[in-house]
Protein backbone atom coordinates (compact mmCIF):
# COMPACT_ATOMS: atom_id res chain seq x y z
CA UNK A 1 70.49 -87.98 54.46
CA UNK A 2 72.28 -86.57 57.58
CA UNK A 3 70.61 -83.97 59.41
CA UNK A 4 72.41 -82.07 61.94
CA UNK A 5 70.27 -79.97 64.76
CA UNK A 6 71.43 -77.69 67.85
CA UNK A 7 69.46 -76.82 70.10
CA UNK A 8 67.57 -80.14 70.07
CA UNK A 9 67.26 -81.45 73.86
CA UNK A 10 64.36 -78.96 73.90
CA UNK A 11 61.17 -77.01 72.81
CA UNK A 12 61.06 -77.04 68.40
CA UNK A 13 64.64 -78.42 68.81
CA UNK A 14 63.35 -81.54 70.43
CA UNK A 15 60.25 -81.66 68.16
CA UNK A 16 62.32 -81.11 64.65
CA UNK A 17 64.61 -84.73 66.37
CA UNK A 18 61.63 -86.92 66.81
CA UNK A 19 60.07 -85.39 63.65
CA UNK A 20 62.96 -86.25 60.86
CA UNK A 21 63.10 -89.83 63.38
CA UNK A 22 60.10 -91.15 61.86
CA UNK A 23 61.75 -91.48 58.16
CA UNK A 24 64.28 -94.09 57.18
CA UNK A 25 66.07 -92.02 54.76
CA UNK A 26 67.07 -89.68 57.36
CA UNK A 27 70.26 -89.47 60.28
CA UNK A 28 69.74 -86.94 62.84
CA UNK A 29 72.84 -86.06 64.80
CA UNK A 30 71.08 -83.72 68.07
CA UNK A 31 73.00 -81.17 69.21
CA UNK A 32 72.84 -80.23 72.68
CA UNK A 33 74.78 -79.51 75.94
CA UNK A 34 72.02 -81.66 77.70
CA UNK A 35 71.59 -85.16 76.00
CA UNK A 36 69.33 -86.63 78.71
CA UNK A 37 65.73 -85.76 76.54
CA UNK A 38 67.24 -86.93 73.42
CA UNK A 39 68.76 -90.17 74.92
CA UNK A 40 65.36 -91.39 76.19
CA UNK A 41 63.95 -90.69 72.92
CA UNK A 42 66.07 -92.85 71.72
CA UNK A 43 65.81 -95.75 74.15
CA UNK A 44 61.84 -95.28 73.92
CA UNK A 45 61.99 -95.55 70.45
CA UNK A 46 64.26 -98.00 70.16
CA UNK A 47 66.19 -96.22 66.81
CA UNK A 48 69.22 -95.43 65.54
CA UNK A 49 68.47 -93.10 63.24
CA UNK A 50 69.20 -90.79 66.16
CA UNK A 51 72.83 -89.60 67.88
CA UNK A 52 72.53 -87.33 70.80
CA UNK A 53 75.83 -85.51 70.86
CA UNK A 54 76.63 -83.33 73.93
CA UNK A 55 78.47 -80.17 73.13
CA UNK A 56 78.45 -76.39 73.11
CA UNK A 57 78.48 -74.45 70.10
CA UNK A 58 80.11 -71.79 71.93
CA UNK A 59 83.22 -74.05 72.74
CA UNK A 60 85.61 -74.50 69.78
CA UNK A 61 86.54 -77.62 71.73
CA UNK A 62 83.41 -78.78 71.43
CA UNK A 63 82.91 -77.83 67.93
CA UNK A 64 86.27 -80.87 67.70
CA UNK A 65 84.27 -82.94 69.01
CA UNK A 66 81.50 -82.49 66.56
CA UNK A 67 84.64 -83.20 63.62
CA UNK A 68 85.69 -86.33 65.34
CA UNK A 69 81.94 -88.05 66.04
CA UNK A 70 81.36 -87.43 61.97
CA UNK A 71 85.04 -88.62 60.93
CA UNK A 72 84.52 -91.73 62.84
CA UNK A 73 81.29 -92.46 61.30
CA UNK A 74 81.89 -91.52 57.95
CA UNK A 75 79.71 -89.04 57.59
CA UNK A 76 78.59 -85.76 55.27
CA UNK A 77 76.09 -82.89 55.87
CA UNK A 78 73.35 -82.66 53.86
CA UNK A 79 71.19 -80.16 56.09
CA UNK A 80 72.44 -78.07 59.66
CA UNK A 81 69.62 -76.41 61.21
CA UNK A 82 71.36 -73.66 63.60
CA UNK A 83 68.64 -73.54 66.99
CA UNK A 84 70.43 -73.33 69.36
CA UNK A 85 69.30 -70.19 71.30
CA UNK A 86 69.41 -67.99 74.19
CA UNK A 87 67.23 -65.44 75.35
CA UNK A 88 67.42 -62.32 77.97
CA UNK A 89 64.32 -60.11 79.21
CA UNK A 90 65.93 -56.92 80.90
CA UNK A 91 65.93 -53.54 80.68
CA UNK A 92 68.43 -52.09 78.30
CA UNK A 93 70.39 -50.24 80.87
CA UNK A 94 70.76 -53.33 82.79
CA UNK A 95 72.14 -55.62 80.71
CA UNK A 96 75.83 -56.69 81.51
CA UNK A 97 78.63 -57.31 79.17
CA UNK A 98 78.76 -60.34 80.48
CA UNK A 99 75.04 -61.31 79.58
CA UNK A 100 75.79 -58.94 76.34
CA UNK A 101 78.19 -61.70 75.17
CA UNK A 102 76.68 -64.70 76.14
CA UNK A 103 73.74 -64.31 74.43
CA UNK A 104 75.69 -63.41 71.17
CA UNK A 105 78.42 -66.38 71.47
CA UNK A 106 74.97 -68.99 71.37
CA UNK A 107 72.90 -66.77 68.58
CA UNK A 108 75.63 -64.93 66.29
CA UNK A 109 79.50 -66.26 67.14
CA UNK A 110 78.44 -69.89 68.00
CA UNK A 111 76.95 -71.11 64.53
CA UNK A 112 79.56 -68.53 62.46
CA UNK A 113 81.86 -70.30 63.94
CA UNK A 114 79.92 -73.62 63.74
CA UNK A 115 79.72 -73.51 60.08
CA UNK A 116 82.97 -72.35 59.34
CA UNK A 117 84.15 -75.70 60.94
CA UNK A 118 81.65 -78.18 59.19
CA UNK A 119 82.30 -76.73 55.64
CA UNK A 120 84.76 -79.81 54.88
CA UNK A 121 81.92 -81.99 55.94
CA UNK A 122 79.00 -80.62 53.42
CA UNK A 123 79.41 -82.20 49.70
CA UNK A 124 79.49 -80.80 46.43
CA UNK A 125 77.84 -83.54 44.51
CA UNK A 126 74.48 -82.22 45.56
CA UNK A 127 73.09 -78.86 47.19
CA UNK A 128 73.60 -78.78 50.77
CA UNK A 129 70.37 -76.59 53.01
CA UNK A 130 71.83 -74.30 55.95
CA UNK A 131 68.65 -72.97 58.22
CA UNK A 132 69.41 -70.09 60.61
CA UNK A 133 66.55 -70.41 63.20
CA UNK A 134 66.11 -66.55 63.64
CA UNK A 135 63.29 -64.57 65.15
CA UNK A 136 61.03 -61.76 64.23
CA UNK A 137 62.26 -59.45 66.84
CA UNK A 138 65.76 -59.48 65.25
CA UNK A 139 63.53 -58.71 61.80
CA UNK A 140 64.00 -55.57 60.08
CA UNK A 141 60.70 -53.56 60.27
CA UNK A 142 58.83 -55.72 62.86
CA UNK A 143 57.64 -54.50 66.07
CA UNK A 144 60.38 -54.40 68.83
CA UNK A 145 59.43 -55.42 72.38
CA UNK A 146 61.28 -54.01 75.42
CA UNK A 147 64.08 -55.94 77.21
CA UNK A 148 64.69 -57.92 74.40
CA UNK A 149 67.67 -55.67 72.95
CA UNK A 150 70.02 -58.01 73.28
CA UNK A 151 68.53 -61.00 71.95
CA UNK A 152 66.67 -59.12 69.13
CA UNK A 153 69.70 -57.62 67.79
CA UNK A 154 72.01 -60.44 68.14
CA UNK A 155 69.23 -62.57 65.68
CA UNK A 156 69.20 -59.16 63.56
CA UNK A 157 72.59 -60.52 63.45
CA UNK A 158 72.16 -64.02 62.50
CA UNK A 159 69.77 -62.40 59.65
CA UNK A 160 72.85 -60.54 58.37
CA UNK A 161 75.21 -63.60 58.55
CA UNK A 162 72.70 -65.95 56.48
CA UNK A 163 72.54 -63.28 53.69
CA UNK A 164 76.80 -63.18 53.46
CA UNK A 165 77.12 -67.17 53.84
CA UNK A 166 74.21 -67.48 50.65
CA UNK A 167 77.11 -65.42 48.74
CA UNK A 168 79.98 -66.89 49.52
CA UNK A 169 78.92 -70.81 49.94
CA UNK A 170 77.07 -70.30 46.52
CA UNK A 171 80.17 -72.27 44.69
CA UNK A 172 80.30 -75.11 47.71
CA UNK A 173 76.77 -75.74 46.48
CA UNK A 174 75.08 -74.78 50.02
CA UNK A 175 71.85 -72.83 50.00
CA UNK A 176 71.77 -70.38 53.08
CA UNK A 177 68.33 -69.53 54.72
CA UNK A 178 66.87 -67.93 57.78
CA UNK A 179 63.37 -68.39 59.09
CA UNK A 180 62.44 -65.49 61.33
CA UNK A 181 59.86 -67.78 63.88
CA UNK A 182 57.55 -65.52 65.74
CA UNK A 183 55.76 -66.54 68.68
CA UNK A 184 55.55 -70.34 69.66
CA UNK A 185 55.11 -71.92 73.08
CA UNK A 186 58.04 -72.40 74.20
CA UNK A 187 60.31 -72.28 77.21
CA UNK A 188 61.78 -69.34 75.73
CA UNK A 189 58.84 -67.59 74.78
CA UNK A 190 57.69 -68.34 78.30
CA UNK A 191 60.87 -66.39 79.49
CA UNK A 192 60.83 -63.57 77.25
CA UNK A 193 56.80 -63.28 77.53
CA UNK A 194 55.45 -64.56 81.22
CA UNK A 195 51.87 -65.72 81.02
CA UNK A 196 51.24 -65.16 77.11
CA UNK A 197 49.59 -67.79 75.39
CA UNK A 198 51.07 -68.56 71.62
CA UNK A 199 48.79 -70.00 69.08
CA UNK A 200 51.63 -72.62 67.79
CA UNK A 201 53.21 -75.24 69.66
CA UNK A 202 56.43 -76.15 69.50
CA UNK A 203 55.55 -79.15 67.23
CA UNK A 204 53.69 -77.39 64.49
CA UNK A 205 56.57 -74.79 64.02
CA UNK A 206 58.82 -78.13 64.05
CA UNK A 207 57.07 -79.73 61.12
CA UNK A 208 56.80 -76.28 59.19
CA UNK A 209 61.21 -75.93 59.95
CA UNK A 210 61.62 -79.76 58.83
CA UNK A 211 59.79 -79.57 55.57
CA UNK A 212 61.35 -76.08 54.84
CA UNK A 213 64.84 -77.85 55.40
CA UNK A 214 64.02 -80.34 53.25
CA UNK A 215 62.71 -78.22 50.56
CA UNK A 216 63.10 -74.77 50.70
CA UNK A 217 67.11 -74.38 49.14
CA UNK A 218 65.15 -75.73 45.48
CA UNK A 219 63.02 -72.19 45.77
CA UNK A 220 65.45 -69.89 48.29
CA UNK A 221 68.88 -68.90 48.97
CA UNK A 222 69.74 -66.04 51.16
CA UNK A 223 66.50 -65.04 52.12
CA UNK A 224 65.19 -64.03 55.54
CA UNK A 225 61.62 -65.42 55.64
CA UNK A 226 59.18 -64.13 58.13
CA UNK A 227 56.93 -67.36 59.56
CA UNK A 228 54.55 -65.37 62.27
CA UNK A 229 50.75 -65.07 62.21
CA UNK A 230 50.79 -63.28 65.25
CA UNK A 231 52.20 -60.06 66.99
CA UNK A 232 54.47 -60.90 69.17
């Protein structure tokens, strides 16, 4: 089983990497512009059920890259768990168009785009898991924090996406999910929240995400799932 994560030099990235490393039946491909974490897992471990890959999801370059590492080996997807994130705390009125778009080419344009270019690489012979790592600030009805307006809608976004991909990659037999992750501690969460103390770490979310990826396209398809115990 190939298992392909962005996002995963760091935080529940990092933890989901060394989590699906511990079972033979699984290849993890980690996604990440910084490789350095991943590749010292790897030497520690001494396994090669791991590939660090460096590379942007915001670069279509990049994304060629991606093609050409899983041509060479000879490889299909069987899950891609989109984590890659980034976050911005500032007032509303603040926020650049610069920052605007940055934030939405790593948590809306950079897995649209992602997926669109690994569809040849998913196989029909079985069902296929996509997992949209959202948030419940981009989740319709939660409560909305301020300064987070461009990160919360831009995961609103990804919410939206996972719903139209369920429809449309229905006869590619790919299941389409989102998990809407509250509050973990995280770097991010650190950055968005200074000084507030999460009840999960970054390795109990990773095992919930893992066995969900795993699992959850036998019981879901299209469905934004709320996984928060807490407010924020």
């Amino acid at each position: 089983m190939t298992i392909l994560i962005t996002g995963a030099s760091k935080g529940i990235g990092f933890e989901m990497v060394k989590l699906f490393s511990q079972s033979q039946n699984t290849f993890v491909i980690g996604v990440s512009r910084n490789t350095e974490p991943l590749t010292k897992l790897v030497n520690q471990k001494n396994t090669h059920s791991v590939l660090p890959l460096k590379a942007d999801i915001t670069s279509p370059q990049d994304h060629k890259k991606i093609v050409k590492t899983l041509k060479a080996l000879g490889l299909k997807i069987d899950v891609l768990i989109n984590n890659a994130g980034e976050i911005i705390n500032k007032p509303f009125e603040k926020i650049t168009a610069k920052e605007l778009h940055s934030v939405y080419n790593t948590n809306v344009f950079g897995p649209f785009m992602l997926v669109q270019t690994l569809l040849p690489f998913f196989t029909k012979n079985k069902k296929s898991h996509i997992v949209n790592i959202s948030s419940m600030g981009g989740f319709q009805g939660s409560s909305k924090f301020p300064g987070l307006s461009a990160y919360s809608s831009s995961k609103a976004a990804l919410s939206g996406l996972t719903e139209c991909l369920a429809e449309e990659l229905k006869p590619k037999n790919i299941s389409v999910n989102c998990l809407a992750i509250g509050a973990v501690q995280t770097e991010m969460l650190a950055k968005a929240f200074p000084g507030y103390k999460a009840s999960l770490k970054a390795n109990e979310m990773a095992e919930f995400i893992c066995n969900f990826a795993l699992t959850g396209h036998k019981y879901f398809n299209g469905k934004i799932i709320p996984v928060s115990s807490t407010t924020p």
